[in-house]
Structures are given as C-alpha cells and as structure tokens.
Protein backbone atom coordinates (compact mmCIF):
# COMPACT_ATOMS: atom_id res chain seq x y z
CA UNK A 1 -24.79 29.76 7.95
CA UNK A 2 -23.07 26.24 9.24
CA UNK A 3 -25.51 24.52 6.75
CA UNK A 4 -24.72 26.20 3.97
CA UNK A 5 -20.53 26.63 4.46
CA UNK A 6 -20.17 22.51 6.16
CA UNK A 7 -20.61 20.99 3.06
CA UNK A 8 -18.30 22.69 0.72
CA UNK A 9 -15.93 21.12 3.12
CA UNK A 10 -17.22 17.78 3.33
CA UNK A 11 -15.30 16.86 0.08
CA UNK A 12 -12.26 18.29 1.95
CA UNK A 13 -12.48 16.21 4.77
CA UNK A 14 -13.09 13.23 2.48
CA UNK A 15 -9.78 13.77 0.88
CA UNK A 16 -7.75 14.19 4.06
CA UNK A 17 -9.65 10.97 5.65
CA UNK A 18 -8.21 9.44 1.95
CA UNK A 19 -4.20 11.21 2.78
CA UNK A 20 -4.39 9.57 6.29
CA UNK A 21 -5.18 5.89 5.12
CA UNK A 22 -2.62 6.32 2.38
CA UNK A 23 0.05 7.56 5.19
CA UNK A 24 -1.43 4.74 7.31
CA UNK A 25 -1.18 2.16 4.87
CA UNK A 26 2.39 3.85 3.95
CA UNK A 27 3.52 2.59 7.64
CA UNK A 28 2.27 -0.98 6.90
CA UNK A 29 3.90 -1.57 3.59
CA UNK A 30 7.17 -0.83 2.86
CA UNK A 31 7.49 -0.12 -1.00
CA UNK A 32 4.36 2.27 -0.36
CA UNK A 33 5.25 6.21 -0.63
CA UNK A 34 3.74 8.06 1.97
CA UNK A 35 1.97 11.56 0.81
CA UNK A 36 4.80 13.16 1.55
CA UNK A 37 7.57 11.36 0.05
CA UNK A 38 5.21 11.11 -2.99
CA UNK A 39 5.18 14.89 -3.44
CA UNK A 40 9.11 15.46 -2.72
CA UNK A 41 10.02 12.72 -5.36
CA UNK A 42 6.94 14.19 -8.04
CA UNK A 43 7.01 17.39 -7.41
CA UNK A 44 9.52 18.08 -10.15
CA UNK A 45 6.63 16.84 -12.58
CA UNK A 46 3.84 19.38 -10.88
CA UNK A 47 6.08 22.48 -10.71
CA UNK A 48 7.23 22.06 -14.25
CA UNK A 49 4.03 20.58 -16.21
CA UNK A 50 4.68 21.39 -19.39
CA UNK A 51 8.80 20.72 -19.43
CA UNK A 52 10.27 18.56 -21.70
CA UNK A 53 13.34 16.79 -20.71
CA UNK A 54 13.63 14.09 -22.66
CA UNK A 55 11.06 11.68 -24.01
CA UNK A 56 10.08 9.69 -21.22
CA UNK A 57 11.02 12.48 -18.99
CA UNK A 58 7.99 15.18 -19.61
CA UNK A 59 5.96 17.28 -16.88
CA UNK A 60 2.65 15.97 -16.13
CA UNK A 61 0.60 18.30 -17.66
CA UNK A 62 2.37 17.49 -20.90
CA UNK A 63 1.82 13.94 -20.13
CA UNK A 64 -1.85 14.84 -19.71
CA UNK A 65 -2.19 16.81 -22.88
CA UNK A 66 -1.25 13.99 -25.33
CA UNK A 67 -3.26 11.72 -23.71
CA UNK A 68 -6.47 13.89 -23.74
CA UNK A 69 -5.85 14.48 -27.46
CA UNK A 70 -5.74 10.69 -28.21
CA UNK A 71 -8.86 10.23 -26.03
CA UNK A 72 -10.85 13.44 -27.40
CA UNK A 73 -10.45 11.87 -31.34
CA UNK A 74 -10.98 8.27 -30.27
CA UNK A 75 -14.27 9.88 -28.18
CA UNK A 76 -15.44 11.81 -31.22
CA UNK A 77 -14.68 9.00 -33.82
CA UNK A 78 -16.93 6.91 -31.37
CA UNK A 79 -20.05 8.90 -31.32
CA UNK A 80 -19.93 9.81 -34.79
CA UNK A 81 -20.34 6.20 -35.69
CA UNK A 82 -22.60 5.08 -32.30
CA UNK A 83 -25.09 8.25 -32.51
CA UNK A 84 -26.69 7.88 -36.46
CA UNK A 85 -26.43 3.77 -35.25
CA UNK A 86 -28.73 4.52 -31.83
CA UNK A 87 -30.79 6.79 -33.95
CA UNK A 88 -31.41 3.56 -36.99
CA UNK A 89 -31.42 1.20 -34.31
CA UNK A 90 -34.20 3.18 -32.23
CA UNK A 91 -37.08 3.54 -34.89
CA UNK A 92 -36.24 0.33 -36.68
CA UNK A 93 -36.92 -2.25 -34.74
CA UNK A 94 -35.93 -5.32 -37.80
CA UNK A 95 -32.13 -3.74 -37.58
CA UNK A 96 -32.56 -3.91 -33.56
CA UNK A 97 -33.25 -7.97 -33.53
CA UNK A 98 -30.87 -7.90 -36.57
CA UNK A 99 -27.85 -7.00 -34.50
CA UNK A 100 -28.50 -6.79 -30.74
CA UNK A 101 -26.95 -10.31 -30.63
CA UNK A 102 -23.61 -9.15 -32.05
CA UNK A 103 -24.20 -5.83 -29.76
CA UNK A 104 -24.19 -7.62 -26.90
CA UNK A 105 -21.22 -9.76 -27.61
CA UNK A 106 -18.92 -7.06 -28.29
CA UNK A 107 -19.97 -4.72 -25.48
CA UNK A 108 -18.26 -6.66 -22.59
CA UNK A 109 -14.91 -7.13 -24.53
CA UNK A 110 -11.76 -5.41 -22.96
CA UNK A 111 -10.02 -3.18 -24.68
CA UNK A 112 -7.01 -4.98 -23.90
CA UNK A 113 -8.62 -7.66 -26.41
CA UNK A 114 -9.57 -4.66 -28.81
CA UNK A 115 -5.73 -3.07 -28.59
CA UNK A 116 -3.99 -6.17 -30.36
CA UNK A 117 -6.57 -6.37 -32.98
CA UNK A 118 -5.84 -2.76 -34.25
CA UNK A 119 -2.28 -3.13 -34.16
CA UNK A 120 -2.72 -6.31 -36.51
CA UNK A 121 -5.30 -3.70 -38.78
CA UNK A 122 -3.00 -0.39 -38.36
CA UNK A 123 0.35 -1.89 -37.74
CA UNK A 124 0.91 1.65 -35.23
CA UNK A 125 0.16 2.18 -32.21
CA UNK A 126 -1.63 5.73 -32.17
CA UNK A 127 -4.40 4.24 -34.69
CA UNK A 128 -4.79 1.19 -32.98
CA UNK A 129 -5.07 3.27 -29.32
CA UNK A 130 -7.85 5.28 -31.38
CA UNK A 131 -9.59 2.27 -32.67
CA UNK A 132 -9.77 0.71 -29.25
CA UNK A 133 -11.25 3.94 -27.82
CA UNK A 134 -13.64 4.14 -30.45
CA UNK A 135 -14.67 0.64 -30.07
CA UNK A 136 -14.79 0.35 -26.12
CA UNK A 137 -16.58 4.10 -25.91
CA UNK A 138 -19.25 4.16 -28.21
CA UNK A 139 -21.87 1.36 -26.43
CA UNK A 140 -23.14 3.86 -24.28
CA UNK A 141 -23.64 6.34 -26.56
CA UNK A 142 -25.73 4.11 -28.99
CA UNK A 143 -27.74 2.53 -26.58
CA UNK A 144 -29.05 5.92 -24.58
CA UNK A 145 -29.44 7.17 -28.59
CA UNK A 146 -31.43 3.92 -29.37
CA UNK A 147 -33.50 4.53 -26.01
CA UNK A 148 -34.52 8.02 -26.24
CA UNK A 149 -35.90 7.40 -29.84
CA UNK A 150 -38.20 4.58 -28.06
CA UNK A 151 -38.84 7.06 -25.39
CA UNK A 152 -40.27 9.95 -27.18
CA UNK A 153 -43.97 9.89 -27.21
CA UNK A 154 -46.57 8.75 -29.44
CA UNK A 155 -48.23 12.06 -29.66
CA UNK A 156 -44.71 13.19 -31.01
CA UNK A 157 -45.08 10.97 -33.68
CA UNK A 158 -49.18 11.58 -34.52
CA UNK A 159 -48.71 15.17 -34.75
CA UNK A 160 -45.98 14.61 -37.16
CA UNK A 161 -48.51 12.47 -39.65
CA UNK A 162 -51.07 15.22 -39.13
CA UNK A 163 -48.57 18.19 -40.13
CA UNK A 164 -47.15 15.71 -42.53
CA UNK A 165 -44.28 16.35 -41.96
CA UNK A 166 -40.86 15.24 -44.15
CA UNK A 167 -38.73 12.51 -42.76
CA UNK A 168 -35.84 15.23 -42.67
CA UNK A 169 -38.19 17.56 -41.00
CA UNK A 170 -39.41 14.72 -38.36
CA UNK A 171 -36.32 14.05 -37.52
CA UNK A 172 -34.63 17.79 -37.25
CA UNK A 173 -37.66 19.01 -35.27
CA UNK A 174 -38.88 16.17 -33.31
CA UNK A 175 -36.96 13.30 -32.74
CA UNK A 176 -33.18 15.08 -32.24
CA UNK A 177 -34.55 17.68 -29.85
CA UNK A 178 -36.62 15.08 -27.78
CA UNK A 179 -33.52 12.43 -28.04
CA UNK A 180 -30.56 15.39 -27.01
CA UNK A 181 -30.87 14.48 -23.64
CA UNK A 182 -30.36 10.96 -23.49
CA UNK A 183 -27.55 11.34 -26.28
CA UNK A 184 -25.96 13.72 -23.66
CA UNK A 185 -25.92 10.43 -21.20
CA UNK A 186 -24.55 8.50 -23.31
CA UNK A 187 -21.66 11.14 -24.64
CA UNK A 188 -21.06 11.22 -20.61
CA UNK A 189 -20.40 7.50 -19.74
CA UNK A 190 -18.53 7.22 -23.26
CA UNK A 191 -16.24 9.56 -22.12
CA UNK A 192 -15.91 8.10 -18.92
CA UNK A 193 -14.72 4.66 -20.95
CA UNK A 194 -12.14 6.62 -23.20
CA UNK A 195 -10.87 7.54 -20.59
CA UNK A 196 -10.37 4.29 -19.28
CA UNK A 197 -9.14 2.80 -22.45
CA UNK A 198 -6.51 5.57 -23.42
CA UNK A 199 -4.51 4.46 -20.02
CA UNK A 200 -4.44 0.83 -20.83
CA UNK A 201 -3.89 1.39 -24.62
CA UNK A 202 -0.79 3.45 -23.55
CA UNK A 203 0.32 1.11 -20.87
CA UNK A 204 0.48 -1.47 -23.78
CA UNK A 205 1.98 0.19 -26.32
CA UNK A 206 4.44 2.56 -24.26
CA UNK A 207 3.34 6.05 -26.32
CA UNK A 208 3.87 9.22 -24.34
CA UNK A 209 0.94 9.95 -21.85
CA UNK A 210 -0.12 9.49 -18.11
CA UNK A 211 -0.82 5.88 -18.96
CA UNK A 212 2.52 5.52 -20.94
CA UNK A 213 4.23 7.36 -18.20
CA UNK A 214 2.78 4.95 -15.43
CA UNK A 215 3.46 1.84 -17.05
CA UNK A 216 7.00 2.83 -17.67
CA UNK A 217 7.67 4.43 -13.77
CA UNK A 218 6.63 0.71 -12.75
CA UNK A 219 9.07 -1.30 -14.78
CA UNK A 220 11.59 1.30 -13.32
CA UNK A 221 10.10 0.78 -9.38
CA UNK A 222 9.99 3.89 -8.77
CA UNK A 223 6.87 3.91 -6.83
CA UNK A 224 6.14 7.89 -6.10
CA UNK A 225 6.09 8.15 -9.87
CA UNK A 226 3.08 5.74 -9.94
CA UNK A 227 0.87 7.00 -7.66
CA UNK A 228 1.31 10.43 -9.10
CA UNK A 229 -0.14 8.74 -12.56
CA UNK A 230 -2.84 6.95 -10.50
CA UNK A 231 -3.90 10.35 -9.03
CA UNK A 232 -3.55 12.58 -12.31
CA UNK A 233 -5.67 9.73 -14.01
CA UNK A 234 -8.34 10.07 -11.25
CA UNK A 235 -8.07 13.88 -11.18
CA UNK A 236 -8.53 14.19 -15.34
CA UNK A 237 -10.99 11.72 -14.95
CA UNK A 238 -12.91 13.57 -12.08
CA UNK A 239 -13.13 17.18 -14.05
CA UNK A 240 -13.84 15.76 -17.51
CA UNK A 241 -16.92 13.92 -15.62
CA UNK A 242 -17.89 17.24 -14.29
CA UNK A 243 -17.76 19.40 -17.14
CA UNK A 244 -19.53 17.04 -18.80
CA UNK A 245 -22.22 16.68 -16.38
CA UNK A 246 -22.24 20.79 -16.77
CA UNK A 247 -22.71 20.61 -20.04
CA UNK A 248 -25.95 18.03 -19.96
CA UNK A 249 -27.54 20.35 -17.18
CA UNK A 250 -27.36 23.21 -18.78
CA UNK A 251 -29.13 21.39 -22.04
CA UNK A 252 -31.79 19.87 -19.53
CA UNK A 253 -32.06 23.82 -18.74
CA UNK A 254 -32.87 24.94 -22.13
C-alpha cells in the first residue's frame, strides 16, 4: 500500500524542498520575496484571474489566455509549414543536401534575433511575435517528420510497388500512419519552444501576456509580481507538456 500511495507524494515533497530554498534564499537576499510575501502581494492576481482593471493591470489567468492564443497560432502556423517540409525533406534526399546547410544555420538563432526582423517585415508587434514563434518552433517538428519518413521500413515501401499503389495512396496509407508518431515528437518539443518564444517576444514588445506582464512588473521593482510570472510561465509550461505527452500516448496506443 506504501508503494503504491509514496510516490504520488514524491512530487509534493519536491515542491516543498523547492518553497524552503526559495524562503531560504529569501533570508539571504534582500530584494527576494519570500513564499509568503509573494502570495500576500499576488494574490489579488490568483483570486481574481480573469479581472480586468486596467490594461497592464489584468488577473493572471487573463494574462495567460492571450498569451496561449498568440502561442497556439504561432504553434499551428509552424507545423503547417515544418510538417509537408519534414515529409519532402524525408523521401528526397537531393532537397535534404539542398538545404540542410541553411537548416542548420537558422536552427540555433534566438528568437530575440528573429523578433526584430518581423517587426522590420510586419511593422506590429502581434505578427512579428507570431512570426518568431513560427520560426523558432517549427525545427523540431520538421526534423522528427524528416526522420520518421527515413525510419519506416523497406518492406513498407516494396509492398507498396507490388500493390502499386498511387503516390496519394502511398502516402495516406503508409507513410502518414507509420510517420504519426514521430510527428507527435516533434509537435511536443515545438510546443515546448513557443512557449519559450511567446515570453521573450512579449517581454520585447510589451503586448499584454505573462511575458508582457513580467517584463513590465520588473521595470516597476516590484519583485512578488515577477516571480508570480516566473511560476505561471513554468506552471503553463508544465501542463501544456503533459497534455501533450497524453495526447502522443494515447496515439502510440492506437
């Protein structure tokens, strides 16, 4: 019975280790809100989530809300342009010496080098946040695509001369279904990165959301403020990462 009940509470005692190094560290460092003083000067922002007070002064679910939406169309706009590209890329192998040079360049770029490049191309900040998302996000995505073509077997591909089968049909029947699961990878760690991105795209350009909300808590010093972003960031970040990873077991399932 211990076995089975003592680790649903390991995660438990893994956040109240965390809480007692942050009210440690708290002690140490002046500027640094302990727990407590954290919640009494946030707690307006978790009791109210969705209140709207002013602009800059919104409840954090709110916050939360326009951020996910910026990072759910700069997500999809990704992988709608990364998954037919890991798909070409994956049973061509001329377009993947073609352009892995100019893949590998431009994987490893910030996307606080990608954010001022789409506010010279947009001239506004929500497309350019979207472009950087899109940009940063969809590596992943294209490379498991472009893998788990290579992957699939060559008895895949034999039985599909001997049925002769269309291209249309080949690829419906054989290549999508054997690829799905290493496209689910990929849509996994993308999200992951737009994730990412959104906060420092909204740091930069100061539009309503967690990272907007952090960035502008910190040029006002108020310190409580800020680690209530940090954790809301880590918290969004933590569930979208799980009900993502539900999502690809549940298609490993099928």
């Amino acid at each position: 019975m211990l076995r089975r009940v003592l680790p649903r509470f390991l995660p438990l005692v893994g956040v109240g280790l965390a809480l007692v190094v942050w009210w440690a560290a708290s002690l140490k460092v002046a500027d640094l809100p302990s727990p407590l003083r954290t919640w009494e000067e946030s707690k307006i922002y978790i009791l109210e989530p969705f209140e709207k007070r002013g602009e800059t002064d919104q409840g954090i679910a709110l916050l939360a809300y326009y951020s996910l939406v910026r990072v759910g169309q700069g997500f999809l706009l990704g992988i709608v342009i990364a998954t037919p590209l890991g798909f070409l890329f994956g049973v061509s192998p001329l377009l993947t010496r073609m352009f892995d040079p100019l893949m590998q360049i431009m994987r490893p770029i910030s996307p606080l080098a990608w954010l001022p490049l789409g506010l010279v191309l947009f001239q506004r900040s929500e497309p350019a946040a979207l472009f950087a998302i899109a940009v940063c996000s969809m590596w992943p995505t294209l490379v498991n695509t472009m893998q788990g073509v290579r992957a699939i077997p060559q008895d895949y591909w034999n039985v599909a001369k001997v049925l002769r089968l269309s291209r249309w049909t080949t690829f419906t029947k054989i290549i999508v279904p054997a690829t799905l699961p290493y496209m689910f990878t990929g849509y996994r760690l993308s999200l992951g990165i737009a994730w990412l991105v959104i906060v420092a795209s909204e740091m930069l350009t100061g539009t309503p959301g967690v990272g907007g909300f952090l960035w502008q808590e910190y040029n006002s010093l108020v310190y409580a403020h800020i680690l209530l972003a940090i954790v809301t960031i880590g918290v969004i970040g933590f569930v979208l990462d799980r009900l993502m990873g539900i999502a690809e077991a549940k298609l490993r399932a099928v």
